[in-house]
Protein backbone atom coordinates (compact mmCIF):
# COMPACT_ATOMS: atom_id res chain seq x y z
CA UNK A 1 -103.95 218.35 -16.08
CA UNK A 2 -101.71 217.29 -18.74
CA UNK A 3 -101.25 213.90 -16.78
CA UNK A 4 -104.50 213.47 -16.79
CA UNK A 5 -105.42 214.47 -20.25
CA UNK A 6 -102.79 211.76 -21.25
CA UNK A 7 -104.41 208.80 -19.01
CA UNK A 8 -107.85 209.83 -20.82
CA UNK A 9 -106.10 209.39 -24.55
CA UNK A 10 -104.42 206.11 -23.26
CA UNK A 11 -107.64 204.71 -22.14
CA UNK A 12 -109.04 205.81 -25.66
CA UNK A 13 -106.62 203.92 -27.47
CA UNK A 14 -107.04 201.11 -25.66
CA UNK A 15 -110.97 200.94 -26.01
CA UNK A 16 -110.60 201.21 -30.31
CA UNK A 17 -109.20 197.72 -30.56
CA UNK A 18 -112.01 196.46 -28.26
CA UNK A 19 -114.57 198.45 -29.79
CA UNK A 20 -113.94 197.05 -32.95
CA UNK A 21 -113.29 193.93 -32.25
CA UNK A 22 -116.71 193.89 -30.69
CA UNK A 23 -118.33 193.80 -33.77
CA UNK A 24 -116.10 191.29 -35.26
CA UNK A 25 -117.33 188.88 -32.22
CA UNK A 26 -120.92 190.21 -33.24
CA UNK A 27 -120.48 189.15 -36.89
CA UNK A 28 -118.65 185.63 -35.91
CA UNK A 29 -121.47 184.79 -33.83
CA UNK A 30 -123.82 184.26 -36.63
CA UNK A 31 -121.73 181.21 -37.05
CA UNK A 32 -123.59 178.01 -35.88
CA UNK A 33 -120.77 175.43 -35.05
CA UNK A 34 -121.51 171.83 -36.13
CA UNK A 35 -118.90 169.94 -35.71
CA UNK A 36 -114.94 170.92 -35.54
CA UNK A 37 -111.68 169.08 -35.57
CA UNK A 38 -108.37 169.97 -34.48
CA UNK A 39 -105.40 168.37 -36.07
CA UNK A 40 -101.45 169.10 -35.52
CA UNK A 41 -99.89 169.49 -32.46
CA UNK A 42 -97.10 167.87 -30.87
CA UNK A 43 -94.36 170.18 -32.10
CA UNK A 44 -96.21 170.90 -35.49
CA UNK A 45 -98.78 173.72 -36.13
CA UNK A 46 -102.27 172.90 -34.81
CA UNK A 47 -105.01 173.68 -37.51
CA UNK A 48 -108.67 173.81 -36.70
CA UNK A 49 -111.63 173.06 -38.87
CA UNK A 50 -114.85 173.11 -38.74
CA UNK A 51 -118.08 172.33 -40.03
CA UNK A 52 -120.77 175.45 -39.68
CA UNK A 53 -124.27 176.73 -40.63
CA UNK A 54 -124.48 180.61 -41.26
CA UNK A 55 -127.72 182.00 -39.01
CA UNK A 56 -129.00 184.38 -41.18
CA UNK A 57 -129.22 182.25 -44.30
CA UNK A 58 -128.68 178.86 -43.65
CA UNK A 59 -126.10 177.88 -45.53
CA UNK A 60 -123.40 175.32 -44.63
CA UNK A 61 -119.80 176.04 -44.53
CA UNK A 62 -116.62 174.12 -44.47
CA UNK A 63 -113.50 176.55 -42.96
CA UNK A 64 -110.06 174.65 -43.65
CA UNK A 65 -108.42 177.00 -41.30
CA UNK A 66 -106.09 179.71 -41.80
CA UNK A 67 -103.51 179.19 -44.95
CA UNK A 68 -99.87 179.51 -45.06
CA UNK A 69 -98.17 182.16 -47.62
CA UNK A 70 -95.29 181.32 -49.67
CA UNK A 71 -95.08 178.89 -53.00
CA UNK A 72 -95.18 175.56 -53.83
CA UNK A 73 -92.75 174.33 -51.13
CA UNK A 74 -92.72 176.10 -48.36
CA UNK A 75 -95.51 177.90 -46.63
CA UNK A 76 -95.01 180.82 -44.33
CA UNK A 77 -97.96 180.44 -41.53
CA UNK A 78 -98.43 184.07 -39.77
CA UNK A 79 -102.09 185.26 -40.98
CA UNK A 80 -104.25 184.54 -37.91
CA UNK A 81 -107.56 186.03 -39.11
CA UNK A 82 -108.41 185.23 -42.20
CA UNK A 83 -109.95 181.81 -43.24
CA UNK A 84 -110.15 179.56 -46.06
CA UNK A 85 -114.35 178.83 -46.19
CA UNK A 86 -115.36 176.43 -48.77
CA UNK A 87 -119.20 176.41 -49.23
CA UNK A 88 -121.55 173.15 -48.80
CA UNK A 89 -124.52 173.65 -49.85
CA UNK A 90 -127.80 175.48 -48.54
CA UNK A 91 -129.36 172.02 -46.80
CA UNK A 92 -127.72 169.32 -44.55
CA UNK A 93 -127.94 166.58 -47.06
CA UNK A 94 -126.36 169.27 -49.59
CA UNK A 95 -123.61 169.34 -47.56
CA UNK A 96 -123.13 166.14 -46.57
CA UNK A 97 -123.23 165.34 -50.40
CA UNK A 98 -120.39 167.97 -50.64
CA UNK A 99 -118.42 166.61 -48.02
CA UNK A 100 -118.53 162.65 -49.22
CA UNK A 101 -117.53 164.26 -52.88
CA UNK A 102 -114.59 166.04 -51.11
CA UNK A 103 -113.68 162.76 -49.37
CA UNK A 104 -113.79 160.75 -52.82
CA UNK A 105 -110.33 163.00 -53.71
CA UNK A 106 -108.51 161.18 -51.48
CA UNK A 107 -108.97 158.30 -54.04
CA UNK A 108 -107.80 160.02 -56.99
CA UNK A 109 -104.30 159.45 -58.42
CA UNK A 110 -101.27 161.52 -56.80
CA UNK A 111 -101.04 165.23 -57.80
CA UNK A 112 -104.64 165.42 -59.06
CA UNK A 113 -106.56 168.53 -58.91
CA UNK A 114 -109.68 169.70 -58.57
CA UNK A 115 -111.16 173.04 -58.25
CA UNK A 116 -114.14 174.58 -56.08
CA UNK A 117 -115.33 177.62 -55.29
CA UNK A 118 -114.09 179.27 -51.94
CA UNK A 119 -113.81 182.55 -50.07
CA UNK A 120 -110.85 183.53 -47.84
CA UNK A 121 -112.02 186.49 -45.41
CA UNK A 122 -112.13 187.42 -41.93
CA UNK A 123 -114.76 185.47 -39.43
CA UNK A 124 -117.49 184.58 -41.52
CA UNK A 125 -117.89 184.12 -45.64
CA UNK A 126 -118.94 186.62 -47.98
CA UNK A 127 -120.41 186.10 -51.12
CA UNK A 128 -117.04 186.78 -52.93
CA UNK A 129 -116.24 183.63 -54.08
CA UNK A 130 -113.11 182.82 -55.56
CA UNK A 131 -111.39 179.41 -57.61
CA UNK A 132 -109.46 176.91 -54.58
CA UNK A 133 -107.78 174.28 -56.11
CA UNK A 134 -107.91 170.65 -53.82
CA UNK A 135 -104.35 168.80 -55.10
CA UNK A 136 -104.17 165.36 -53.42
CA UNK A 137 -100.76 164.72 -52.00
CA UNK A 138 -99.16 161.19 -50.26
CA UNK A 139 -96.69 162.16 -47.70
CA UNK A 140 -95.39 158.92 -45.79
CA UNK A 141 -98.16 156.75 -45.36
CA UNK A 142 -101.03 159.94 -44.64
CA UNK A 143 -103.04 160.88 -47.61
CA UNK A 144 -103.21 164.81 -47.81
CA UNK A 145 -105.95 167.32 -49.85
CA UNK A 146 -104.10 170.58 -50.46
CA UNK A 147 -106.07 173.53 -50.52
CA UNK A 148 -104.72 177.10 -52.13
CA UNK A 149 -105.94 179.47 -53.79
CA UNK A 150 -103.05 181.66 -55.89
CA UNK A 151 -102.74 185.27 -54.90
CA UNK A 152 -100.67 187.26 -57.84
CA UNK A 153 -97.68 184.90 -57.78
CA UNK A 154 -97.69 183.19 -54.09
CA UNK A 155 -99.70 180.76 -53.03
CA UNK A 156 -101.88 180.51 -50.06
CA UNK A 157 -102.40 176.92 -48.96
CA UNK A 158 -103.22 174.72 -45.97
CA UNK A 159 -103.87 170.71 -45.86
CA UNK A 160 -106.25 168.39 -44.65
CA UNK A 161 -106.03 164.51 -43.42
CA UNK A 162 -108.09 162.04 -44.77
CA UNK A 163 -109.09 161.09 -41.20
CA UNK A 164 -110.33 164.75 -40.23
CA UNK A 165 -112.27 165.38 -42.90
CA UNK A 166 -114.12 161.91 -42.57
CA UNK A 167 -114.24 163.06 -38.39
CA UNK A 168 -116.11 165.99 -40.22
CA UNK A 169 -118.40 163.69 -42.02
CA UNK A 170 -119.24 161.74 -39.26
CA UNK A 171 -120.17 165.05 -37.24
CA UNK A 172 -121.95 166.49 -39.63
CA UNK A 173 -124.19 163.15 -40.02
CA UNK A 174 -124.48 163.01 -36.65
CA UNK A 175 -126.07 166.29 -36.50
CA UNK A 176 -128.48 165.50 -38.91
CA UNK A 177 -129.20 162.82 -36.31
CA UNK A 178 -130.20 164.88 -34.06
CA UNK A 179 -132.07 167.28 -35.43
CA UNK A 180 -133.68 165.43 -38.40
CA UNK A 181 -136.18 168.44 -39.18
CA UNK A 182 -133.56 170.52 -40.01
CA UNK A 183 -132.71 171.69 -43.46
């Protein structure tokens, strides 16, 4: 009996994490994907981003991936879950209006900054939104936008290429391609 009773407690335990993560998938899937890019690799950590419309309200989204920890240096990356969503606007030409404006930093002077509005949560945005400053960097010959948002005294940040977020562009235009009676 008691070998029994301790199978049945195992198997509980080992339905939580799926139970719960069931409505995580539930929630994530109210993201529409548009258009995503993968950059990194080849020894260095591989950062996705991506390009989305939220299903129950419309709105575009811009998800820089998930952000280092650490300070101005040197950036700890260990947080797989949450995500750095900037938001684009609540039409496609909104957005793509956002994303050409986010492009222009790359042709501001060194060390500039910027700031936008931003949430950094689990899966999907909520409607806490929160200051991200966009710092353009130079390192060799690739031209970098740094995005962090300060948490008491560290600093959350991630970067994006010039080249992915114009690969982003280009998607995003080309979905308004295709479905040109979309908002």
């Amino acid at each position: 009996m008691k070998t029994i009773n301790k199978i049945l407690v195992t198997l509980l335990l080992a339905m939580m994490p799926l139970m719960a993560s069931a409505q995580f998938i539930e929630k994530a899937s109210q993201r529409i994907e548009i258009t995503t890019v993968e950059s990194g690799g080849d020894g260095f950590a591989s950062t996705e981003y991506e390009v989305f419309k939220m299903n129950d309200n419309g709105s575009y989204w811009l998800s820089v991936g998930h952000l280092g920890i650490g300070g101005d240096i040197v950036q700890l990356q260990f947080d797989p879950v949450y995500e750095l969503f900037i938001p684009l606007g609540d039409t496609i030409d909104e957005a793509i209006g956002t994303m050409q404006d986010l492009k222009a930093l790359y042709k501001l002077p060194k060390l500039s900054t910027t700031e936008v509005k931003g949430c950094l949560a689990a899966a999907y945005p909520s409607e806490n939104l929160e200051t991200v400053t966009l710092t353009n960097r130079r390192f060799l010959a690739s031209k970098l936008l740094e995005v962090s948002v300060k948490r008491d005294d560290l600093i959350r940040a991630t970067y994006i290429d010039k080249s992915s977020l114009g690969s982003l562009l280009n998607g995003l235009k080309f979905y308004k391609k295709l479905h040109p009676k979309e908002k």
